[in-house]
N, C-alpha and C. Protein backbone atom coordinates (compact mmCIF):
# COMPACT_ATOMS: atom_id res chain seq x y z
N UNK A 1 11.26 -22.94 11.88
CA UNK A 1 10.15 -22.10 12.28
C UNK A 1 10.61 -21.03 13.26
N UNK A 2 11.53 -21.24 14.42
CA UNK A 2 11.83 -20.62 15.12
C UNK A 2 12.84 -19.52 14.64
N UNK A 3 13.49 -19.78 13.35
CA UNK A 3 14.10 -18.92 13.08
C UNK A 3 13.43 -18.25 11.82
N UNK A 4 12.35 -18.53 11.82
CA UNK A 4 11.74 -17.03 10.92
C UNK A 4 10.65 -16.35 11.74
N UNK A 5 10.64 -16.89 12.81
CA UNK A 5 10.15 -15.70 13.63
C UNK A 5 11.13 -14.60 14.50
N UNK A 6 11.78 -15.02 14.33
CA UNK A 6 12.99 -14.41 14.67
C UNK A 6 13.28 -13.38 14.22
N UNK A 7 13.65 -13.75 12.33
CA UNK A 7 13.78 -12.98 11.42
C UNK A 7 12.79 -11.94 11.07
N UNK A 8 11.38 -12.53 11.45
CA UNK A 8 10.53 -11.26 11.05
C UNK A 8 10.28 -10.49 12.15
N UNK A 9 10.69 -11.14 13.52
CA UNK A 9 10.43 -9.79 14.92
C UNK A 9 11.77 -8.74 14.44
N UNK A 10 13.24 -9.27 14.10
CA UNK A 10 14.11 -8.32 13.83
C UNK A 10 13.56 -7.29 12.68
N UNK A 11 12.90 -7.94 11.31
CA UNK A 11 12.65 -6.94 10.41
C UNK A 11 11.81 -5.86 11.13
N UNK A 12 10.08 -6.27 11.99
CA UNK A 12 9.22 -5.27 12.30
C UNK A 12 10.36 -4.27 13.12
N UNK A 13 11.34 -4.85 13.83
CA UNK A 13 12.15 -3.51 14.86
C UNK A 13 12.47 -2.66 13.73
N UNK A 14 13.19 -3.32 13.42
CA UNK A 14 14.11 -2.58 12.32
C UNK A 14 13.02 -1.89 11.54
N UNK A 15 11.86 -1.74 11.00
CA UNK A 15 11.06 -0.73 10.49
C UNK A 15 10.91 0.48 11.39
N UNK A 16 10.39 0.11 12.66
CA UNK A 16 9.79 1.09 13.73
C UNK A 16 11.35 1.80 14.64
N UNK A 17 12.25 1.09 14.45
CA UNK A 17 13.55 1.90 14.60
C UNK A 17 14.09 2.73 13.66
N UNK A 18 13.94 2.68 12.52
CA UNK A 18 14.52 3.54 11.67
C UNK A 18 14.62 5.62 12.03
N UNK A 19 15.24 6.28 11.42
CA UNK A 19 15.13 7.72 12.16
C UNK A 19 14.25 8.10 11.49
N UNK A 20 13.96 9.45 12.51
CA UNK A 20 13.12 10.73 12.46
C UNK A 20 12.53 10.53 10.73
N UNK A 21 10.92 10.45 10.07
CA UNK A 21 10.57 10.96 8.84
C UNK A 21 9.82 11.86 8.89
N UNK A 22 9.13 11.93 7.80
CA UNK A 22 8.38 13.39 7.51
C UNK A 22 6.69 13.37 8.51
N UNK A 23 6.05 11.89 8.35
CA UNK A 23 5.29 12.25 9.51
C UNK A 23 5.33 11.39 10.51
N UNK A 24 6.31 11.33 10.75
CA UNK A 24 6.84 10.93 12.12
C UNK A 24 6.46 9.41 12.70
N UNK A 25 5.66 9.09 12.12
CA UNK A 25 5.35 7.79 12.46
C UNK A 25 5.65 6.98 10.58
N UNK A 26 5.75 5.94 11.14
CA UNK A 26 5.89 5.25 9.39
C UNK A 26 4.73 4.52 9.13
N UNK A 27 4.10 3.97 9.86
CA UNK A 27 2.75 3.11 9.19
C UNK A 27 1.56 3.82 9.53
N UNK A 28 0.39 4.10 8.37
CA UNK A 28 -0.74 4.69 8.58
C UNK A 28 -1.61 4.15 7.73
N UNK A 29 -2.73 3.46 8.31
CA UNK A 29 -4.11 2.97 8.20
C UNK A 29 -5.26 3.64 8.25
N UNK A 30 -5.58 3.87 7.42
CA UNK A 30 -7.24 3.96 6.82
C UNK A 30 -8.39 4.39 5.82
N UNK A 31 -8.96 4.72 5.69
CA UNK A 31 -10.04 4.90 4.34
C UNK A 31 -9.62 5.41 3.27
N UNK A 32 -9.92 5.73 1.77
CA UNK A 32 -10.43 6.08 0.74
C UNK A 32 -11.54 5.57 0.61
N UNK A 33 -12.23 6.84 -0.24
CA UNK A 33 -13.34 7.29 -0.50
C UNK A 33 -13.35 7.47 -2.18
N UNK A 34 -13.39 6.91 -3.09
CA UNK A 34 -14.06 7.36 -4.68
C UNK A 34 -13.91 6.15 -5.06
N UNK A 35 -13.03 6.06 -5.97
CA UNK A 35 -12.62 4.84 -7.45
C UNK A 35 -11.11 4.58 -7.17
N UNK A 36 -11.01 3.24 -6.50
CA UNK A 36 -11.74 2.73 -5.26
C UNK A 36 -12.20 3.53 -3.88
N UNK A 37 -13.30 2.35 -3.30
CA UNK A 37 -13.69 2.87 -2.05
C UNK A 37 -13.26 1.91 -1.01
N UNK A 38 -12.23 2.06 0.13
CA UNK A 38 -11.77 1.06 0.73
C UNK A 38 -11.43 1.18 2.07
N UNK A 39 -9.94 0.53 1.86
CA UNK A 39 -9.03 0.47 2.68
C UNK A 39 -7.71 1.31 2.22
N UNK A 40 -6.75 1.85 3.00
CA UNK A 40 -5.87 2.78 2.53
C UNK A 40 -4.66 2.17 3.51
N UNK A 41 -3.63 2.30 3.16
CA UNK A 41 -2.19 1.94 3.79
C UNK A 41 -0.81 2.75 3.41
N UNK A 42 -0.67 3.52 4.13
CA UNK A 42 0.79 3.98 3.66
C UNK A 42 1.90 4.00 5.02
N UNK A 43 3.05 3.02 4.37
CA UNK A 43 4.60 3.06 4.61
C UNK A 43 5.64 3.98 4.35
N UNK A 44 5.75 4.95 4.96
CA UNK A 44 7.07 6.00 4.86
C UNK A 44 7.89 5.05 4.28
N UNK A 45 9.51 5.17 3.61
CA UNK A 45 10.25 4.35 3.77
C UNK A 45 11.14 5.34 3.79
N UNK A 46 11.56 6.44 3.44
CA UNK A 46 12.62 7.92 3.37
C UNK A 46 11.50 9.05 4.37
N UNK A 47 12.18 9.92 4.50
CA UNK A 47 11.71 11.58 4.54
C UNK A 47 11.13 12.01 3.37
N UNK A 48 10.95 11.15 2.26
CA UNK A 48 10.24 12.31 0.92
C UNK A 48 9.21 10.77 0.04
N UNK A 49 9.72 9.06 0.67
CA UNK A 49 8.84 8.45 -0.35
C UNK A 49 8.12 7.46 0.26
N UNK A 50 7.67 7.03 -0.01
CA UNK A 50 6.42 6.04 0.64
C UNK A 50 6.14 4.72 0.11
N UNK A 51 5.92 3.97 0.17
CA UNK A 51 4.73 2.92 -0.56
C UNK A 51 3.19 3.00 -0.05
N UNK A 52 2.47 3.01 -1.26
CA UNK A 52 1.09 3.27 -0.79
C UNK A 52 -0.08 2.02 -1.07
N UNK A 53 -0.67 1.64 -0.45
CA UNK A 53 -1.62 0.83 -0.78
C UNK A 53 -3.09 0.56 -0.97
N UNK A 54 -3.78 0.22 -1.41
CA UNK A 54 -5.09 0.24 -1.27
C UNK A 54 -5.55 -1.33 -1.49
N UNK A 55 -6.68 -1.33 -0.92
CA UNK A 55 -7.98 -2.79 -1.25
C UNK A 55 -8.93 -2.20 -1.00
N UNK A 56 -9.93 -2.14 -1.87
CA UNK A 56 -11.38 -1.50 -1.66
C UNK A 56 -12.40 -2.74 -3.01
N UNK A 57 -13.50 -1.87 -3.24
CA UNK A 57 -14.37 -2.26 -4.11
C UNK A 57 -14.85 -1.00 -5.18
N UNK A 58 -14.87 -0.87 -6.26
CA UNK A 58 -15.19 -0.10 -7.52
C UNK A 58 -16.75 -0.44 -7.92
N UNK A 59 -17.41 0.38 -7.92
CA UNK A 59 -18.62 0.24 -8.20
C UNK A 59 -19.35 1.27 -9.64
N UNK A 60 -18.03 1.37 -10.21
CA UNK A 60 -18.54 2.36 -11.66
C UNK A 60 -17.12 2.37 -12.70
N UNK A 61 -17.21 2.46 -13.61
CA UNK A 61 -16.75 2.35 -14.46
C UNK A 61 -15.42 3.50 -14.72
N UNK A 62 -14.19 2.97 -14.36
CA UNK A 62 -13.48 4.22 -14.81
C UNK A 62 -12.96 4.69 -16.16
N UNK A 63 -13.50 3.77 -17.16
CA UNK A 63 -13.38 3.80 -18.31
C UNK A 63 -12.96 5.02 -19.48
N UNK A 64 -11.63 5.39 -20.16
CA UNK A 64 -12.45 6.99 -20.89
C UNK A 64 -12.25 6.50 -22.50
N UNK A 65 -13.06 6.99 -22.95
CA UNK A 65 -13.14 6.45 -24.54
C UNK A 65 -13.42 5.10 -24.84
N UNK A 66 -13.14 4.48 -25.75
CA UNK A 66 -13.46 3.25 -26.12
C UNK A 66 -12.73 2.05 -25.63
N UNK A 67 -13.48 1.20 -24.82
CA UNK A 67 -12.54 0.30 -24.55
C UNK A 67 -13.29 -1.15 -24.68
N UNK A 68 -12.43 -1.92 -25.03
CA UNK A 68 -13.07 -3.27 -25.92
C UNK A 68 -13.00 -4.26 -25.34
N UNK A 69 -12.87 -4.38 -23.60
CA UNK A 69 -13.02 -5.46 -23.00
C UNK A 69 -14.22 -5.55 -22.53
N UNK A 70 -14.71 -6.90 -21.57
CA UNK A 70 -15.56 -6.88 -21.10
C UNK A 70 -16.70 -6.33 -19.83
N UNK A 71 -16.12 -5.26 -19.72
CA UNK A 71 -16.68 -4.73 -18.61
C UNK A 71 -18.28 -4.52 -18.51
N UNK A 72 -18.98 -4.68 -17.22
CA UNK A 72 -20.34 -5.06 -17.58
C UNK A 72 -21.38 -3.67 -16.56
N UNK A 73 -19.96 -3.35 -16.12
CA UNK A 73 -20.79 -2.36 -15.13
C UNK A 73 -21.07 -2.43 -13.30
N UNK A 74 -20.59 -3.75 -13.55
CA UNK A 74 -20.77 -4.29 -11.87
C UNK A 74 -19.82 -3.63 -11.00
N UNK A 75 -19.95 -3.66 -9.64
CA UNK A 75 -18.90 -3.71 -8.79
C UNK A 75 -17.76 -4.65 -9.30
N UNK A 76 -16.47 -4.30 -8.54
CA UNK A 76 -15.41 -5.08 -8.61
C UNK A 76 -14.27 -5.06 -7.31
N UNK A 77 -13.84 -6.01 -7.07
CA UNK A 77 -12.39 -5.93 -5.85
C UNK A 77 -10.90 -5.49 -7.08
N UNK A 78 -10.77 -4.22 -6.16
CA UNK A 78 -9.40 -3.18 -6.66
C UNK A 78 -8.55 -3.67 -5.82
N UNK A 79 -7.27 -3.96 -5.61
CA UNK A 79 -5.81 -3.99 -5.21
C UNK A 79 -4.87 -3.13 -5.70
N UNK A 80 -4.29 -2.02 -4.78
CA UNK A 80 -3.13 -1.32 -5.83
C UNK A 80 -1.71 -1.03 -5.00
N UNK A 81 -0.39 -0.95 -5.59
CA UNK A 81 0.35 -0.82 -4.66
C UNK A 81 1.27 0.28 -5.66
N UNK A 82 1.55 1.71 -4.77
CA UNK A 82 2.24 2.54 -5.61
C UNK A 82 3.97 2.82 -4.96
N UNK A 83 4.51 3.37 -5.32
CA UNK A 83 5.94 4.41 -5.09
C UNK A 83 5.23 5.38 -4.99
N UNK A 84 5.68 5.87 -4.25
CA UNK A 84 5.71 8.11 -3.78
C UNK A 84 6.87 8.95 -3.60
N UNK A 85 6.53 9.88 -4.60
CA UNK A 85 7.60 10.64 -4.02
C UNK A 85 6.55 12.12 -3.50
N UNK A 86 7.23 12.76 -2.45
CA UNK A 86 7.05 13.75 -2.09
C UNK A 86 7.57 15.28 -1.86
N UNK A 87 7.04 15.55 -2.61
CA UNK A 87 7.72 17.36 -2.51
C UNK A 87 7.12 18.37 -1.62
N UNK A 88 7.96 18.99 -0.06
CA UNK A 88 7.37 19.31 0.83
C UNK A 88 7.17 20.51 0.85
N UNK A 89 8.67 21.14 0.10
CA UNK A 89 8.50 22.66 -0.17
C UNK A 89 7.77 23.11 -1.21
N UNK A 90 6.31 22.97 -2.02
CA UNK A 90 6.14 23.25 -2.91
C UNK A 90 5.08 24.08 -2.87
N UNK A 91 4.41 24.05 -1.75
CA UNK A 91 3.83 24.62 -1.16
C UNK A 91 3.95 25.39 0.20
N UNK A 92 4.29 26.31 0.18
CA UNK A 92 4.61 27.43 1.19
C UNK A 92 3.65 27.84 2.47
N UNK A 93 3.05 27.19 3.48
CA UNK A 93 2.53 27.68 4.28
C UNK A 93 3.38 27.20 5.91
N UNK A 94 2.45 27.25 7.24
CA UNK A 94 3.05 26.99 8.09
C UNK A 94 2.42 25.23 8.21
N UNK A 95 1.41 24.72 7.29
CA UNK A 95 1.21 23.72 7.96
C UNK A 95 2.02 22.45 6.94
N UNK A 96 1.79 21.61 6.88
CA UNK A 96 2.67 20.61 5.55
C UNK A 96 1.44 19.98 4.75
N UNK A 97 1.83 20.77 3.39
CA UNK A 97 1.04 20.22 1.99
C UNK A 97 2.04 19.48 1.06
N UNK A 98 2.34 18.35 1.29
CA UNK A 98 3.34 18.20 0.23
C UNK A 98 3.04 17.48 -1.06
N UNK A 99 3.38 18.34 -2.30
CA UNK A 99 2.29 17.02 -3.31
C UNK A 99 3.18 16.17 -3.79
N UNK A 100 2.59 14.99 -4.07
CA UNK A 100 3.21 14.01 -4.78
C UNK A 100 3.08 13.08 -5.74
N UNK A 101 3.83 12.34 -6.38
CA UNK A 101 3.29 12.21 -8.37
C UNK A 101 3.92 10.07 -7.66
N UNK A 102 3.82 9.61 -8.31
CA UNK A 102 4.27 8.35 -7.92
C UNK A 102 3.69 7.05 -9.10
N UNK A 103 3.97 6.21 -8.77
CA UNK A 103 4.15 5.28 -10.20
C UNK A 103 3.93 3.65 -9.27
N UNK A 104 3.05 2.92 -9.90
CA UNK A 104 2.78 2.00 -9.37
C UNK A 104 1.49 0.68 -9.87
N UNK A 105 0.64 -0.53 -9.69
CA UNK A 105 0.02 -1.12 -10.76
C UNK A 105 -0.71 -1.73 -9.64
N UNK A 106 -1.87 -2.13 -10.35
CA UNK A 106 -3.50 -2.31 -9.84
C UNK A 106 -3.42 -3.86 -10.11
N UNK A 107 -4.24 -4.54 -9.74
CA UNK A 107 -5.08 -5.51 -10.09
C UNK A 107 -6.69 -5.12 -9.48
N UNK A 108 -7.63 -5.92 -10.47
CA UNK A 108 -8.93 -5.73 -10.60
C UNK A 108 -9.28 -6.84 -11.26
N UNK A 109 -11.00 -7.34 -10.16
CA UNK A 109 -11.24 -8.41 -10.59
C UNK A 109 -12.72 -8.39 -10.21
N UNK A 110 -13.91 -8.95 -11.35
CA UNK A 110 -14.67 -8.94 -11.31
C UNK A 110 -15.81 -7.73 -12.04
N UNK A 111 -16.88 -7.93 -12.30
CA UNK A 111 -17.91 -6.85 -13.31
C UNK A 111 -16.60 -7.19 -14.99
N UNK A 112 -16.40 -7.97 -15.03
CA UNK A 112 -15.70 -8.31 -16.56
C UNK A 112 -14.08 -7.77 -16.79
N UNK A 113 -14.22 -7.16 -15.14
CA UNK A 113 -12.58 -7.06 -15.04
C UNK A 113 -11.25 -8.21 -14.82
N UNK A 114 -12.01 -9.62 -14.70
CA UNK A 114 -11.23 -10.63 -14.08
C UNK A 114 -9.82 -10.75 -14.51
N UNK A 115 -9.61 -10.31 -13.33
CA UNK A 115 -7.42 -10.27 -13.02
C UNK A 115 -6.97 -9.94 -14.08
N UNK A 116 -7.30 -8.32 -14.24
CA UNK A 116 -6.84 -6.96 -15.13
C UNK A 116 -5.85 -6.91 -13.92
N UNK A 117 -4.75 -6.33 -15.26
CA UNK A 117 -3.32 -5.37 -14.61
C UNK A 117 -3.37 -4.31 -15.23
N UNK A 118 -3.12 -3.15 -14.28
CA UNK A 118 -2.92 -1.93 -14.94
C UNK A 118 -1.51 -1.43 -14.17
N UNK A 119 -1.24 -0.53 -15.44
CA UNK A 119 0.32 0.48 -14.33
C UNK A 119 -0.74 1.70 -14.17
N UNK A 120 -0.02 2.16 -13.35
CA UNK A 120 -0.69 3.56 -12.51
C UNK A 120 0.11 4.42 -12.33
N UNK A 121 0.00 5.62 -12.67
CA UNK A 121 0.38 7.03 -12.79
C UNK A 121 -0.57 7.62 -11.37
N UNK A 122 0.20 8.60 -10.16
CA UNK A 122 -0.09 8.93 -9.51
C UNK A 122 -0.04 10.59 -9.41
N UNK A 123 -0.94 11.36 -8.71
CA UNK A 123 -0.57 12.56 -8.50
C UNK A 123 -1.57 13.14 -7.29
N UNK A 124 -0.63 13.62 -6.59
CA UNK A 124 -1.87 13.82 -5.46
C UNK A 124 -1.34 15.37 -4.56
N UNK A 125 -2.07 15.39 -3.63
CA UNK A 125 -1.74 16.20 -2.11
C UNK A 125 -2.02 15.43 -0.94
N UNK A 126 -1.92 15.96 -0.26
CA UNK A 126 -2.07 15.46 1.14
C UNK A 126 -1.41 16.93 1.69
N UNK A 127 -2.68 16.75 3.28
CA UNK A 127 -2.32 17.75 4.55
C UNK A 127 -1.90 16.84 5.08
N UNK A 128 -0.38 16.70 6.40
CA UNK A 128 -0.07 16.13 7.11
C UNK A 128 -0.25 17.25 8.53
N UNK A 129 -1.05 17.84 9.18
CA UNK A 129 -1.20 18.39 10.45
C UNK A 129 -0.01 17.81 11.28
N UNK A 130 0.31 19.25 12.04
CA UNK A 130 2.07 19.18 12.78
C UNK A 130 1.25 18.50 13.89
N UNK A 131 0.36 18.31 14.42
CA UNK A 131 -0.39 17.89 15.68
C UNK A 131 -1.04 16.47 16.41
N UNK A 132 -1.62 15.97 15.33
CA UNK A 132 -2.02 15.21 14.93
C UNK A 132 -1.48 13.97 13.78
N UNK A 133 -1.95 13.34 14.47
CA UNK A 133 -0.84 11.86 13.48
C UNK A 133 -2.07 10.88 12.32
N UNK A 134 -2.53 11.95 11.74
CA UNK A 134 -2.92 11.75 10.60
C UNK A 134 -2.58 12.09 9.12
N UNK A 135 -2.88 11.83 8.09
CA UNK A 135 -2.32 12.73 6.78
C UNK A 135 -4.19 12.66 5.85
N UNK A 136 -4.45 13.58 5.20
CA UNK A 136 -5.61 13.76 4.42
C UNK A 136 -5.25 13.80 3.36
N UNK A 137 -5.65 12.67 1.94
CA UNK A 137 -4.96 13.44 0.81
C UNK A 137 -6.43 13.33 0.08
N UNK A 138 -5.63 13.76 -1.36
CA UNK A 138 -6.70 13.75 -2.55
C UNK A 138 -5.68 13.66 -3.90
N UNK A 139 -6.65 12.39 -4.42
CA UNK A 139 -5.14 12.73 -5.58
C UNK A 139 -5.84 11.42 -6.75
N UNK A 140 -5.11 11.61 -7.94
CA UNK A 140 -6.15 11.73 -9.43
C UNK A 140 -5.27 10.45 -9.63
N UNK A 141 -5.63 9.46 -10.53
CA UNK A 141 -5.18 8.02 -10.82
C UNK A 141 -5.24 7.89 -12.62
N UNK A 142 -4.34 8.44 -13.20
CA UNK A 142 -4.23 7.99 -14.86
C UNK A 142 -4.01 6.03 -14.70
N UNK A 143 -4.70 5.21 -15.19
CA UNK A 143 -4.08 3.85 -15.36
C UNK A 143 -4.25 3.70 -16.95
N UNK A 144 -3.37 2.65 -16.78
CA UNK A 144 -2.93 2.08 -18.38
C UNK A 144 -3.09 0.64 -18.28
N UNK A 145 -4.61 0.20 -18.91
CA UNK A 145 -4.58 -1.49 -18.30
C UNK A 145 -3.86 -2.07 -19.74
N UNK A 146 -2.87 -2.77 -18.69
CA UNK A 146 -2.50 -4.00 -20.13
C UNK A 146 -2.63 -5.24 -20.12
N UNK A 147 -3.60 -6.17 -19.16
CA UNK A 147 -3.65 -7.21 -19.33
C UNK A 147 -5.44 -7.35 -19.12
N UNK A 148 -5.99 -7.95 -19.67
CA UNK A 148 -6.47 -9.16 -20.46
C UNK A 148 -6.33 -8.31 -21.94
N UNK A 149 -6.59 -6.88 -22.07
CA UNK A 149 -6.89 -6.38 -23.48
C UNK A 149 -6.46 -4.48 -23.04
N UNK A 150 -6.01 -3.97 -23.49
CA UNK A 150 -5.53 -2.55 -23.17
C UNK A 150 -6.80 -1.45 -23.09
N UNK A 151 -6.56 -0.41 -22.23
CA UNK A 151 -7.73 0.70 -22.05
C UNK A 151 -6.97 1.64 -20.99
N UNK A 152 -7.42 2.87 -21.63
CA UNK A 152 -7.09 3.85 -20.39
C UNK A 152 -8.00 4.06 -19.57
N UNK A 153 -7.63 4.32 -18.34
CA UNK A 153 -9.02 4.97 -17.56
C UNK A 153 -8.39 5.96 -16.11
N UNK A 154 -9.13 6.50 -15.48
CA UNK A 154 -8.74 7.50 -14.52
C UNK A 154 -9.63 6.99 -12.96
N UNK A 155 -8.70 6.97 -11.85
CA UNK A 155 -8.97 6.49 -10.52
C UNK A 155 -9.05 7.64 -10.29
N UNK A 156 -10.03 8.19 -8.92
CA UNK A 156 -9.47 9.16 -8.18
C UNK A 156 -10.21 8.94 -6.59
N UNK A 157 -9.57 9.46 -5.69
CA UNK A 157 -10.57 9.38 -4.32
C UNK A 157 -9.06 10.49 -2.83
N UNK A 158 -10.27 10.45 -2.32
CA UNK A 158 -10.05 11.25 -1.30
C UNK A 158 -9.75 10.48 -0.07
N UNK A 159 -8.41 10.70 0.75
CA UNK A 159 -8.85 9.58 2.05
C UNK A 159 -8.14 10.19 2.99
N UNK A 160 -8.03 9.57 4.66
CA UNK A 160 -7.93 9.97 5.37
C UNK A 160 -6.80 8.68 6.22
N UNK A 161 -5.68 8.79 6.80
CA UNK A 161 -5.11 7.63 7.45
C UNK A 161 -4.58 8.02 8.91
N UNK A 162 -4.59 7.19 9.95
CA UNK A 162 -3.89 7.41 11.05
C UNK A 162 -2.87 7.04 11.14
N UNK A 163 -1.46 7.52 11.45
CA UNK A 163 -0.39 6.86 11.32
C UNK A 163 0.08 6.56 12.92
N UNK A 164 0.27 5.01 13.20
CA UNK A 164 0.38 4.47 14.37
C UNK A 164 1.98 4.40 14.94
């Protein structure tokens, strides 16, 4: 016992020691707003990629075209965890817009979704303000569910995080 607390006080240093990234802090907590509506989490791990997270609740159908599972319309609990990459120069101003495309898979459960997997296709923006230790993004969610029965459908939401 004593030596995995050990091991995990060395890992947290070793996160919050790592050098200089893009917004300067590496862990940032808080909201999205659409499909899902939640909780938001993102981990720098480079200067350009991230891991991103979410837990919220879905309350509409992201469904497009025909899809032959059971979905009933209800709310549901979303889980998603992506890769990011980020491109900073792609946008040319003085403040930082950097957009980014990223790849990553959902679980969803409940309204006839029970413990669906989807992969997830990412694409987004985000403002990171030089001032302020927040980032704002907005960014569109292609998924590809392949487990209980296959369907495409599209996430999207807007959120806001503080990075601590």
């Amino acid at each position: 016992m004593k030596h995995s607390l050990y091991a995990f006080i060395t890992f947290v240093l070793f996160l919050f020691a790592a050098g200089t990234i893009a917004q300067d802090r590496h862990f940032g907590l808080g909201i999205i707003l659409g499909e899902p509506t939640g909780i938001s989490a993102k981990l720098w791990v480079s200067s350009a990629t991230a891991f991103d997270f979410g837990l919220g609740w879905s309350v509409g159908g992201d469904r497009v075209g025909n899809y032959k599972g059971g979905y009933n319309g209800g709310s549901r609990v979303h889980f998603h965890m992506d890769y990011l990459w980020h491109w900073f120069d792609a946008i040319h101003s003085s403040e930082r817009f950097p957009l980014y495309t990223g790849v990553g898979g959902r679980i969803n459960t409940g309204a006839g979704y029970n413990n669906s997997i989807a992969v997830r296709g990412v694409i987004g923006i985000a403002w990171l303000p030089r001032q302020t230790p927040i980032d704002i993004f907005l960014e569109l969610v292609p998924s590809l569910q392949v487990v209980p029965s296959t369907g495409f459908g599209i996430d999207a939401g807007l959120g806001v995080r503080y990075f601590f």
